[in-house]
C-alpha atoms as a PDB file:
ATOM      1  CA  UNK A   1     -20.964   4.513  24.231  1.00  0.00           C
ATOM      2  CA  UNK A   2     -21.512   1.370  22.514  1.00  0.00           C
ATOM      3  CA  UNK A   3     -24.789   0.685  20.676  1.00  0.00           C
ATOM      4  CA  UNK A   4     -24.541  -2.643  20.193  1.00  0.00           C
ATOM      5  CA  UNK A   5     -26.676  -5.485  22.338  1.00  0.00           C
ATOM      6  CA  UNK A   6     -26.980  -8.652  23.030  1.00  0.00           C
ATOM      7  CA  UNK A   7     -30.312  -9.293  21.383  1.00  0.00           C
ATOM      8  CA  UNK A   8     -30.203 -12.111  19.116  1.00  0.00           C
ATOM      9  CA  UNK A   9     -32.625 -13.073  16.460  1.00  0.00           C
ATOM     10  CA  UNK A  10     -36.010 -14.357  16.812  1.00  0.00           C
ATOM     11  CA  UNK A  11     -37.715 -16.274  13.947  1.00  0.00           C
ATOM     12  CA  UNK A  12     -37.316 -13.322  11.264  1.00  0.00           C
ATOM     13  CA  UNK A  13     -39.175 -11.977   8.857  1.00  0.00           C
ATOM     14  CA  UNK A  14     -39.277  -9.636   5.873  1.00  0.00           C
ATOM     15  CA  UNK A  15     -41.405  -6.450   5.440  1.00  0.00           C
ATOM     16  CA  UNK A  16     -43.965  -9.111   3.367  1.00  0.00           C
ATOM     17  CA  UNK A  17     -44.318 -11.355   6.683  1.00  0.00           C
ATOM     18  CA  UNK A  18     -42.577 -14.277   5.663  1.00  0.00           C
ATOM     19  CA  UNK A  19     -38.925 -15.469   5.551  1.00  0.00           C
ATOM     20  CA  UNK A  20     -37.639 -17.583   2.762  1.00  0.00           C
ATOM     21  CA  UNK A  21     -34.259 -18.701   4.533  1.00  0.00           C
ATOM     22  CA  UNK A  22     -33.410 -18.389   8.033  1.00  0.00           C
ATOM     23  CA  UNK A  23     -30.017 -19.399   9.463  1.00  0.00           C
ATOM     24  CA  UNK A  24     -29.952 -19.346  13.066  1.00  0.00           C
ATOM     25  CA  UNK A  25     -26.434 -20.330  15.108  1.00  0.00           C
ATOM     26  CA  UNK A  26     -24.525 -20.926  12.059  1.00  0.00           C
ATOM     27  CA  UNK A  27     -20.952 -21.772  12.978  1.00  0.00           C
ATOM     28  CA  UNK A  28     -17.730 -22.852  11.014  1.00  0.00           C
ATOM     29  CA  UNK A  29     -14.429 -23.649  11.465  1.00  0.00           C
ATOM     30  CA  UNK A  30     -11.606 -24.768   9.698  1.00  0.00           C
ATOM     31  CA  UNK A  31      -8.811 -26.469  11.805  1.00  0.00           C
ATOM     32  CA  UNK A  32      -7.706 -23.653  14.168  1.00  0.00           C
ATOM     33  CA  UNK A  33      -9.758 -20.472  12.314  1.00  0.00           C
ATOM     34  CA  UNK A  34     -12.956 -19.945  13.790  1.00  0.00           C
ATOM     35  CA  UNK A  35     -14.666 -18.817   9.956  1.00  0.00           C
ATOM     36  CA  UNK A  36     -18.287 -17.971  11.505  1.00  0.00           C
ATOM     37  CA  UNK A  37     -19.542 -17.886  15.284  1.00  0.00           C
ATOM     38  CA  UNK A  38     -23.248 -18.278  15.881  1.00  0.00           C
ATOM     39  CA  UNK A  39     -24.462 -16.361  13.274  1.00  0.00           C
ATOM     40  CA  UNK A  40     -28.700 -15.450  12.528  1.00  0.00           C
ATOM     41  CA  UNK A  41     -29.392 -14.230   8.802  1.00  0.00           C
ATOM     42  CA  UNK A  42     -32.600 -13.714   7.595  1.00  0.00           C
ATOM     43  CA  UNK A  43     -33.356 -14.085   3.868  1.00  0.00           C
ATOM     44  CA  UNK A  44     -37.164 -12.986   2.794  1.00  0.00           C
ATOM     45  CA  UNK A  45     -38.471 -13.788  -0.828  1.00  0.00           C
ATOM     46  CA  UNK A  46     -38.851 -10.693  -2.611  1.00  0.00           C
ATOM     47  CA  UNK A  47     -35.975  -8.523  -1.287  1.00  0.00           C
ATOM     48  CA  UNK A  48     -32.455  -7.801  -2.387  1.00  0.00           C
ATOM     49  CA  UNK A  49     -30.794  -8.439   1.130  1.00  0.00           C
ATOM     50  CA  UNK A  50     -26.708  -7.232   0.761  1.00  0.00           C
ATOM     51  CA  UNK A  51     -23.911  -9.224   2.946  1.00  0.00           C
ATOM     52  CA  UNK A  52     -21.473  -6.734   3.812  1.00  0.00           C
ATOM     53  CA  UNK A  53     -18.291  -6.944   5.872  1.00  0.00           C
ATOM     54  CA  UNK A  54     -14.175  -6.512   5.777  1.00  0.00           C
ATOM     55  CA  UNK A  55     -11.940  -9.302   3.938  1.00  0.00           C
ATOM     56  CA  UNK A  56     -12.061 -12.264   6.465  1.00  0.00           C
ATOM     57  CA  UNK A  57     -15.462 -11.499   7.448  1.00  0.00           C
ATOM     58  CA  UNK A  58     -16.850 -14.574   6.620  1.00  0.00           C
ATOM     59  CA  UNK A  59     -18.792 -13.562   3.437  1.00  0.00           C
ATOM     60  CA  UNK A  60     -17.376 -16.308   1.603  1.00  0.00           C
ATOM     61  CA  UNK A  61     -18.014 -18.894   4.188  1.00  0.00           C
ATOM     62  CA  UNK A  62     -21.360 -17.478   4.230  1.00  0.00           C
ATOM     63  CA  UNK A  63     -22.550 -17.824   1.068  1.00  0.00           C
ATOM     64  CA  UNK A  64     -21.010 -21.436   0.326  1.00  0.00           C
ATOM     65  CA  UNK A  65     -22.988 -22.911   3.395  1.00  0.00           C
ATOM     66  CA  UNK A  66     -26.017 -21.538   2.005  1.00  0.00           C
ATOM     67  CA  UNK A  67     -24.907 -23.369  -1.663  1.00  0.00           C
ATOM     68  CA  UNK A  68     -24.046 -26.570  -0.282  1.00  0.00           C
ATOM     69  CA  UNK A  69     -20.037 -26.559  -0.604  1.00  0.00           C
ATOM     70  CA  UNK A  70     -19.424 -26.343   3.212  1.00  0.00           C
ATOM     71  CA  UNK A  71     -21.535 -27.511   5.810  1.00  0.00           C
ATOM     72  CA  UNK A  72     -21.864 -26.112   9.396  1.00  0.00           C
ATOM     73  CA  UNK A  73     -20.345 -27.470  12.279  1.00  0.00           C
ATOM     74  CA  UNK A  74     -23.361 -26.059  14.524  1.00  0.00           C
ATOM     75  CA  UNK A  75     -26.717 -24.330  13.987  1.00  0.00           C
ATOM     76  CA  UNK A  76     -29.805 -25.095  11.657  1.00  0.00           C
ATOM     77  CA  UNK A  77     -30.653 -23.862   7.860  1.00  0.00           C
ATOM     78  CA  UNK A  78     -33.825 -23.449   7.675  1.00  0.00           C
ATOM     79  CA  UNK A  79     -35.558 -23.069   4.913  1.00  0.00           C
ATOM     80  CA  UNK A  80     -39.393 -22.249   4.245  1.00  0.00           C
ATOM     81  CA  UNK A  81     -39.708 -22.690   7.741  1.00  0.00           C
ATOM     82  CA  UNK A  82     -38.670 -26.156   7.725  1.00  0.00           C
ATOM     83  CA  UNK A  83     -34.998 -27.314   9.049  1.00  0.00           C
ATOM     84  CA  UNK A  84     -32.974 -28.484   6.024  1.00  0.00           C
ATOM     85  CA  UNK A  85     -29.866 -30.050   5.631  1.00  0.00           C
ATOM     86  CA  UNK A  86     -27.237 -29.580   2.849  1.00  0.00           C
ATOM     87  CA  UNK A  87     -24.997 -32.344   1.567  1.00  0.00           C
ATOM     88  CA  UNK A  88     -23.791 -30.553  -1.254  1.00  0.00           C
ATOM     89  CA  UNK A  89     -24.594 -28.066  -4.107  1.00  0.00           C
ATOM     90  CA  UNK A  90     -27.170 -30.090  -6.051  1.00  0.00           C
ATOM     91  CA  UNK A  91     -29.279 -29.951  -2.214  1.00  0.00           C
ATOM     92  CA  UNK A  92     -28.907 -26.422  -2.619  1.00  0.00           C
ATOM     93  CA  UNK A  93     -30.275 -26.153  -6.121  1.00  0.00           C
ATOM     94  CA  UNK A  94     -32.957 -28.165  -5.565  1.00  0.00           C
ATOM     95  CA  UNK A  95     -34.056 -26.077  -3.214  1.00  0.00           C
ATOM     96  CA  UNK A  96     -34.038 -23.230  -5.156  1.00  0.00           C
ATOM     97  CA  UNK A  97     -30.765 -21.626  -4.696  1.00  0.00           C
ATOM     98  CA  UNK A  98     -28.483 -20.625  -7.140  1.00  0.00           C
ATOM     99  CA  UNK A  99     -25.573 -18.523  -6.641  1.00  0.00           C
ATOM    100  CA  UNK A 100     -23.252 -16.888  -8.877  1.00  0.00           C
ATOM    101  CA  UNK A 101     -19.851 -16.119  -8.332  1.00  0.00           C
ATOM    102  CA  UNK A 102     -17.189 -13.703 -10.143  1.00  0.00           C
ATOM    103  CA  UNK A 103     -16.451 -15.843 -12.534  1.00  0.00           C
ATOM    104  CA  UNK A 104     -19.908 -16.334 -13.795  1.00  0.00           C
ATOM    105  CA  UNK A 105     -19.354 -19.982 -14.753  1.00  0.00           C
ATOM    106  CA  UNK A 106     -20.127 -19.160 -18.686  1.00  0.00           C
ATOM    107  CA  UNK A 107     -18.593 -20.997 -21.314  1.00  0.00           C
ATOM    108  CA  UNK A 108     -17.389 -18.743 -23.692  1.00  0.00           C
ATOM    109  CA  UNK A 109     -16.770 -21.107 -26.752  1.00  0.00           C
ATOM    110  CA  UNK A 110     -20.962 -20.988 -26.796  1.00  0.00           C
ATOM    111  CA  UNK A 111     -23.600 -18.816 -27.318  1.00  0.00           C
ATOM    112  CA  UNK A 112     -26.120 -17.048 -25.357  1.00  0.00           C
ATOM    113  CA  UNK A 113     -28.833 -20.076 -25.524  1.00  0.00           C
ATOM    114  CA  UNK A 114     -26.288 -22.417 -25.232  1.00  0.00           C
ATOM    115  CA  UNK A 115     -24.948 -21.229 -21.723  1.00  0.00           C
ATOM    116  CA  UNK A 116     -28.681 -20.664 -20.373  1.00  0.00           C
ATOM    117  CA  UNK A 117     -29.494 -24.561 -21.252  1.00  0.00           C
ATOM    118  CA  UNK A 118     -26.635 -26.207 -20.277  1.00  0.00           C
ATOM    119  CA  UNK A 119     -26.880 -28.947 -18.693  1.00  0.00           C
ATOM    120  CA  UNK A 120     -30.673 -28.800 -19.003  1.00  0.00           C
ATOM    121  CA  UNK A 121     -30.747 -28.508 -22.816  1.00  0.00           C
ATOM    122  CA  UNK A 122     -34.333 -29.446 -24.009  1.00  0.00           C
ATOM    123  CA  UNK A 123     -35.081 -32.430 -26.608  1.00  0.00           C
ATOM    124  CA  UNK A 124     -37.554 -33.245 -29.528  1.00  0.00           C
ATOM    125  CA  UNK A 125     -37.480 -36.708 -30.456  1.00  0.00           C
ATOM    126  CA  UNK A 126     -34.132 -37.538 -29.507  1.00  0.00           C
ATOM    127  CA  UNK A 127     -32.632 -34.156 -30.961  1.00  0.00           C
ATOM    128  CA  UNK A 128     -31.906 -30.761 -29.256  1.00  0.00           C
ATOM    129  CA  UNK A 129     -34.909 -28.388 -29.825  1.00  0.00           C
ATOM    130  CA  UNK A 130     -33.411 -25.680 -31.266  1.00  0.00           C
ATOM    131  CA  UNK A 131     -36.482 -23.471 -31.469  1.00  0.00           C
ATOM    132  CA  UNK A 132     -38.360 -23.886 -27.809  1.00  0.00           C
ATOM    133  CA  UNK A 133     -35.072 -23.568 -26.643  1.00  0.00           C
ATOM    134  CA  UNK A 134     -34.652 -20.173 -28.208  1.00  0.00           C
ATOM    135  CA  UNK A 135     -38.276 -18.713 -27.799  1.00  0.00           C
ATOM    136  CA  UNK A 136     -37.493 -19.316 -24.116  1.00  0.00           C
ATOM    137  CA  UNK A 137     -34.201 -17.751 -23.829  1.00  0.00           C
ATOM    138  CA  UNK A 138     -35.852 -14.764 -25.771  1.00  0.00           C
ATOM    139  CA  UNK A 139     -38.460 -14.579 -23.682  1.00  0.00           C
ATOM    140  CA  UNK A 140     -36.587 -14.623 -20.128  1.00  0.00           C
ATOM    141  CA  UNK A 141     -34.263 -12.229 -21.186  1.00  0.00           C
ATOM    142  CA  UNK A 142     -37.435 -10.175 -22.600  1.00  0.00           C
ATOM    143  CA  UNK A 143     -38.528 -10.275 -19.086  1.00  0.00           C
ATOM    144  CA  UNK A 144     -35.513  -9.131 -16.983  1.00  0.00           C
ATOM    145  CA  UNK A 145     -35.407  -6.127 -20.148  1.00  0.00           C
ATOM    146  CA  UNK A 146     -31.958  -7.275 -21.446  1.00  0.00           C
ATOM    147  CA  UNK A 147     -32.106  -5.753 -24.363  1.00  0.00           C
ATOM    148  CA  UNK A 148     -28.501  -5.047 -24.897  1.00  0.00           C
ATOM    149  CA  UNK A 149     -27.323  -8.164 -26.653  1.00  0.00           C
ATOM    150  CA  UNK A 150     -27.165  -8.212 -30.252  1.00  0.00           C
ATOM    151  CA  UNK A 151     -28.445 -11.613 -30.780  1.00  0.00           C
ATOM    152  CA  UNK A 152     -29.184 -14.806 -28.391  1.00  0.00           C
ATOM    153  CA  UNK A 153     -26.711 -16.762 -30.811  1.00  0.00           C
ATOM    154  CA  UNK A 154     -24.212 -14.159 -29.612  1.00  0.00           C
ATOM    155  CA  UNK A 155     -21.058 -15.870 -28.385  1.00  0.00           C
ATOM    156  CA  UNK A 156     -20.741 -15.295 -24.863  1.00  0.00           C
ATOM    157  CA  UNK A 157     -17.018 -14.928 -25.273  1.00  0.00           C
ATOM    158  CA  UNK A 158     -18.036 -11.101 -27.275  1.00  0.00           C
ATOM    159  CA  UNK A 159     -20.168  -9.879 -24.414  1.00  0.00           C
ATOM    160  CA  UNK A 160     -19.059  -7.006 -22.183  1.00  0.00           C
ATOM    161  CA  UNK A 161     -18.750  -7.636 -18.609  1.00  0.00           C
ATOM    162  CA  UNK A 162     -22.637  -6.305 -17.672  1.00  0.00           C
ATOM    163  CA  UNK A 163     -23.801  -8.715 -20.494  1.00  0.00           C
ATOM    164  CA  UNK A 164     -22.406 -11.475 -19.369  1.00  0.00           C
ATOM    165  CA  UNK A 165     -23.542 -11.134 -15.850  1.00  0.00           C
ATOM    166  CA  UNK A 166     -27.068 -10.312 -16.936  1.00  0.00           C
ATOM    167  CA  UNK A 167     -27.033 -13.894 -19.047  1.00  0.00           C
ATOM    168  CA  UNK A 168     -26.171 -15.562 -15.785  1.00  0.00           C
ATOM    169  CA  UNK A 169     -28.849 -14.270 -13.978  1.00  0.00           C
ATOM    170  CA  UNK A 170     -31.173 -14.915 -16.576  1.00  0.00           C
ATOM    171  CA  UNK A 171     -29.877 -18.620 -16.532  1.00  0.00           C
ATOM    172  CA  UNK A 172     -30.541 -18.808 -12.848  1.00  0.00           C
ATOM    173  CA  UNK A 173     -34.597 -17.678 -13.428  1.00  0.00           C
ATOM    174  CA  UNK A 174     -34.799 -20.007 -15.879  1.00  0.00           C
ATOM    175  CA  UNK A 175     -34.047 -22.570 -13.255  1.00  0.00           C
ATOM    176  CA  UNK A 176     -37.306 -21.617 -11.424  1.00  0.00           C
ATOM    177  CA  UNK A 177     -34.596 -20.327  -8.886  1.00  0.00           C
ATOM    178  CA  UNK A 178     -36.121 -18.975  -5.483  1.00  0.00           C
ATOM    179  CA  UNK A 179     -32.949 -17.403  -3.666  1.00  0.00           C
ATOM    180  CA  UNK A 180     -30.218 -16.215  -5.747  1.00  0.00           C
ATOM    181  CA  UNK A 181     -26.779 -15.562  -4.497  1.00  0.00           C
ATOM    182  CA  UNK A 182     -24.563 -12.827  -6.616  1.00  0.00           C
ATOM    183  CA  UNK A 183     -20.828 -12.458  -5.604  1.00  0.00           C
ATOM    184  CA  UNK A 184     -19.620  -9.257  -6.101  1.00  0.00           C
ATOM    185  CA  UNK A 185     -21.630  -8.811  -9.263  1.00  0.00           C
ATOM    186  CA  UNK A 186     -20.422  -5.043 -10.006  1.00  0.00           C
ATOM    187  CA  UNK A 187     -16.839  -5.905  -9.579  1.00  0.00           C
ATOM    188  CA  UNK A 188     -14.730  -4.308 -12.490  1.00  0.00           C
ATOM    189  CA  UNK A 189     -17.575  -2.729 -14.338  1.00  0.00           C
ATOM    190  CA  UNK A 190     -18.180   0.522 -16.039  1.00  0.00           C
ATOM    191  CA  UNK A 191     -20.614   2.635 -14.538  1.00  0.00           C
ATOM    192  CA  UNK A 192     -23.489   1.949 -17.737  1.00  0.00           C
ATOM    193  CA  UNK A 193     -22.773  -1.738 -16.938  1.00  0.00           C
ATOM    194  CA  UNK A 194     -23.340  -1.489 -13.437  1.00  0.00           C
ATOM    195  CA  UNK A 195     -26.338   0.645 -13.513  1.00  0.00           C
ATOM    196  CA  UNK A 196     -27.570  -2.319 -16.013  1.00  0.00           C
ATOM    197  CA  UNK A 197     -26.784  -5.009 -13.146  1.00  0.00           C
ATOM    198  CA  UNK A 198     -28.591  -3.028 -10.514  1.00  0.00           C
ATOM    199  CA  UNK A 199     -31.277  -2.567 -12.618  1.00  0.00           C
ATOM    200  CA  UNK A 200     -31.080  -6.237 -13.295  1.00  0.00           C
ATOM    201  CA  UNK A 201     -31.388  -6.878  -9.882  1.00  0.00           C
ATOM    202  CA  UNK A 202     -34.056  -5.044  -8.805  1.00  0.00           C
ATOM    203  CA  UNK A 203     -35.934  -6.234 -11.420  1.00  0.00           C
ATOM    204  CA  UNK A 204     -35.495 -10.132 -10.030  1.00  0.00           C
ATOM    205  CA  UNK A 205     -36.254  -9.064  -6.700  1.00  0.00           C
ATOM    206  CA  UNK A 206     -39.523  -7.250  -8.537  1.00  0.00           C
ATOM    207  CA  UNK A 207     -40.346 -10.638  -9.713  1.00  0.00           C
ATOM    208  CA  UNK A 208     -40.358 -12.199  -5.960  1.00  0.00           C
ATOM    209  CA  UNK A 209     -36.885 -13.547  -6.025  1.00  0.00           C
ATOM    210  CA  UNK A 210     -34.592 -13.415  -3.033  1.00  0.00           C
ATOM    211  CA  UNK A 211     -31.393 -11.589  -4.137  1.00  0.00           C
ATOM    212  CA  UNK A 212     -28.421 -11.917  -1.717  1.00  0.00           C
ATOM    213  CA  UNK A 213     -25.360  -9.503  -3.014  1.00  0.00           C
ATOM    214  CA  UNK A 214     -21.947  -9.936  -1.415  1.00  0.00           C
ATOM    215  CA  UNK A 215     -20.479  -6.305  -2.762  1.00  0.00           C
ATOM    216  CA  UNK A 216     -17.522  -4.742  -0.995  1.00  0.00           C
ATOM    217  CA  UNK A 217     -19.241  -1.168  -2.885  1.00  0.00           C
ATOM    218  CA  UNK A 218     -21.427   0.701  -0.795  1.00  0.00           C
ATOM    219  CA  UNK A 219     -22.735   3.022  -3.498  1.00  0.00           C
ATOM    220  CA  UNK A 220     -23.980   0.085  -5.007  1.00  0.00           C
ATOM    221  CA  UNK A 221     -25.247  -1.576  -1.573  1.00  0.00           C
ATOM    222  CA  UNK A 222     -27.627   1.617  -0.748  1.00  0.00           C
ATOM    223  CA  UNK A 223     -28.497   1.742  -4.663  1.00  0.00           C
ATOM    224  CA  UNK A 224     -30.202  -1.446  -4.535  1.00  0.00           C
ATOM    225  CA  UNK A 225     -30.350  -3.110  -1.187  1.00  0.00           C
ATOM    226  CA  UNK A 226     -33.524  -3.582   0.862  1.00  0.00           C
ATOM    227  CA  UNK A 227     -31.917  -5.193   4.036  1.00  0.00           C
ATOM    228  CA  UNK A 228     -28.018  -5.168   5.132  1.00  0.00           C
ATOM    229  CA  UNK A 229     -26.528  -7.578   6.757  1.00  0.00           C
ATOM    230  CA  UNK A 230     -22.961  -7.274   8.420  1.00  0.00           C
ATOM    231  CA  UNK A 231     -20.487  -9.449   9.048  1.00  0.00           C
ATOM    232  CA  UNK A 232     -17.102  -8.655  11.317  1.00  0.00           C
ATOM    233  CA  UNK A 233     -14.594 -11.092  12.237  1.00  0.00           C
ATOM    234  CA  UNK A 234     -16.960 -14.271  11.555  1.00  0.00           C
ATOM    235  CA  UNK A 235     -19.636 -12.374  13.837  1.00  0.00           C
ATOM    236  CA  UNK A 236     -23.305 -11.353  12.301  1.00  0.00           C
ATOM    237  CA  UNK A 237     -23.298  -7.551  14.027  1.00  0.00           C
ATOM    238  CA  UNK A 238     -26.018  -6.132  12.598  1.00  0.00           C
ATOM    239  CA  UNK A 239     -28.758  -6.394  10.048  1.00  0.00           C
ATOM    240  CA  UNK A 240     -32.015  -4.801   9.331  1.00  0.00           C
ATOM    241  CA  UNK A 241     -33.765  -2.460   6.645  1.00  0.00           C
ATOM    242  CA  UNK A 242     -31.589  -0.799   4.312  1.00  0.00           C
ATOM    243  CA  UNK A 243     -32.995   2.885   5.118  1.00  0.00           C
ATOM    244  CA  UNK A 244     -31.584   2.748   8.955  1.00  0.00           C
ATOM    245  CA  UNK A 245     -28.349   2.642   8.372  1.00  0.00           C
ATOM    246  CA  UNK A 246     -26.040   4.944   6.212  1.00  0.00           C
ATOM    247  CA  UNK A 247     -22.509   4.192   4.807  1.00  0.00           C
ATOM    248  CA  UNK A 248     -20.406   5.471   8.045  1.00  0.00           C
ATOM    249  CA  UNK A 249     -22.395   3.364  10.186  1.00  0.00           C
ATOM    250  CA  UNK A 250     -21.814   0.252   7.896  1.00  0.00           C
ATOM    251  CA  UNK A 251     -18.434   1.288   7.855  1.00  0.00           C
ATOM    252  CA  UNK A 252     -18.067   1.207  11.477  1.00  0.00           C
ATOM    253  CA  UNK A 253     -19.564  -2.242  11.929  1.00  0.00           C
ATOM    254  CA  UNK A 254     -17.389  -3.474   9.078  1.00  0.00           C
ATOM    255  CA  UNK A 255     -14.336  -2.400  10.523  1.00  0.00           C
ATOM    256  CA  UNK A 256     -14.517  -2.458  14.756  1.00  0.00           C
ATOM    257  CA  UNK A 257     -18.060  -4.310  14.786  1.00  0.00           C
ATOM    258  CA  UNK A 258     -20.199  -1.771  16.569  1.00  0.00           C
ATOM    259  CA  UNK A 259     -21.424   1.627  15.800  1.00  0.00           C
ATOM    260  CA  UNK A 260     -21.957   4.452  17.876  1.00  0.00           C
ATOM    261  CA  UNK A 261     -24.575   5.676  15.493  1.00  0.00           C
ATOM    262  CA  UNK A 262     -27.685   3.930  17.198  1.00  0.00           C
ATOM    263  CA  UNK A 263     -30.442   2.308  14.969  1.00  0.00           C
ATOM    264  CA  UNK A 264     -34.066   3.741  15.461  1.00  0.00           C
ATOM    265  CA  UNK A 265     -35.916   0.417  13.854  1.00  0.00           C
ATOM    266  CA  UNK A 266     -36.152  -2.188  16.546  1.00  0.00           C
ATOM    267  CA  UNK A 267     -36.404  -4.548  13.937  1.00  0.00           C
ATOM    268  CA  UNK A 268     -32.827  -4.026  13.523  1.00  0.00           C
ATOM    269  CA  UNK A 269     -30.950  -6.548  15.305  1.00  0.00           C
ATOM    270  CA  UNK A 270     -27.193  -5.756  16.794  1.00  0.00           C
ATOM    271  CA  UNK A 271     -25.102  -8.793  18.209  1.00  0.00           C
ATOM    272  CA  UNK A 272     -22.351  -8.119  21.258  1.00  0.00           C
ATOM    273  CA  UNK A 273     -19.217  -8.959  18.839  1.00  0.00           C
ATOM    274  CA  UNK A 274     -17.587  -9.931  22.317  1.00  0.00           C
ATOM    275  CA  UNK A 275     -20.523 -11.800  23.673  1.00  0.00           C
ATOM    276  CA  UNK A 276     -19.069 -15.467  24.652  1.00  0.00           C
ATOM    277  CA  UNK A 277     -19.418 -18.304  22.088  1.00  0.00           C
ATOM    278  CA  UNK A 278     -20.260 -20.578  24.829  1.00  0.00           C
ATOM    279  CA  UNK A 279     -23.390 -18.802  25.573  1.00  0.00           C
END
């Protein structure tokens, strides 16, 4: 027996009451591929919220129309309540969003402060201010417990793969950033390095951050994930707190769409994968 419905979502909301991005009918399509069909994601402030779902699912797609690179054929972003729209990345960032993808985007001819202020490197009378610039990189990193780097004038091209993402994040809170997107942050990392990300993580979230992780890695999904949200074939299928679900029932949604595991949480939400687009 199936167990999925045809309930879609209403305005959501996170265990604090509020919702910090909403997407509601999101669709996308690229010349004849139908990318993402009428999908609802909620995104509240304050929680690490993990996009699963198969290669193809539309994680990608996802992600980018929440940064700015794409936007949607149909549906509505909202954010803070209020309908935005997105005409590119630097919308996006003003917002609040930052997202950070495999490749980090670090330049690793340049050191620790350098790759946390570029682009917004500070000035004292014309010069670079060397010093504030420093005592601030020192003191984010203090913050998010980084202590792993040997010095802030490390360069960023000697830093192990953990390191590296942990400077990225740091770059993005120095931004004042409200939702951050990370990419498949564990991917190719020892297990001390990826306990140091999902530390890392949990500590932004701590801070009342929105954390979005696309991870195809479960173990890591139900390590540090307060909400899932699951993608199949372009479709949002399900979504909903972290502890009501288990890895054979994402499994199942990731792979056919449903589950015959039924949630208990009605705050769960399950969409028909085969419920008509023209509805």
């Amino acid at each position: 027996m199936s167990t999925s419905s045809t309930a879609t979502a209403s305005e959501g909301t996170g265990s604090n009451g509020a919702t910090l991005l909403a997407l509601r009918g999101i669709t996308k399509r690229f010349g004849a591929v139908q990318a993402l069909t009428k999908i609802d994601i909620d995104i509240p402030p304050g929680k690490v919220t993990a996009l699963a779902g198969d290669n193809g699912a539309g994680k990608s797609v996802t992600i980018k129309t929440i940064s700015g690179l794409w936007p949607p054929d149909a549906g509505q972003i909202v954010w803070e309540g209020k309908p935005v729209h997105l005409h590119g990345p630097r919308d996006a960032e003003a917002l609040g969003v930052t997202t950070i993808y495999q490749d980090l985007a670090l330049c690793d001819n340049l050191d620790i402060v350098q790759n946390m202020f570029l682009g917004h490197e500070e000035l004292h009378r014309g010069l670079l201010d060397e010093p504030s610039m420093e005592l601030e990189a020192r003191k984010t990193l203090q913050e998010l417990r980084v202590t792993t780097v040997r010095s802030i004038r490390q360069p960023v091209a000697s830093l192990s793969g953990g390191q590296r993402q942990s400077v990225a994040v740091a770059k993005a809170v120095m931004s004042k950033a409200k939702l951050v997107i990370l990419d498949e942050p564990t991917a190719a990392l020892g297990v001390a390095q990826t306990r140091m990300v999902l530390d890392l993580i949990k500590r932004l979230a701590s801070q009342g951050v929105a954390v979005m992780v696309v991870s195809h890695n479960l173990n890591d999904v139900f390590a540090v994930a307060d909400r899932i949200v699951i993608l199949h074939l372009g479709r949002m299928v399900a979504q909903g707190p972290v502890a009501e679900f288990d890895r054979s029932s994402v499994v199942d949604y990731m792979t056919t769409g449903r589950s015959e595991r039924p949630p208990t949480d009605p705050s769960m939400r399950a969409v028909d994968p085969n419920r008509s687009t023209d509805a």
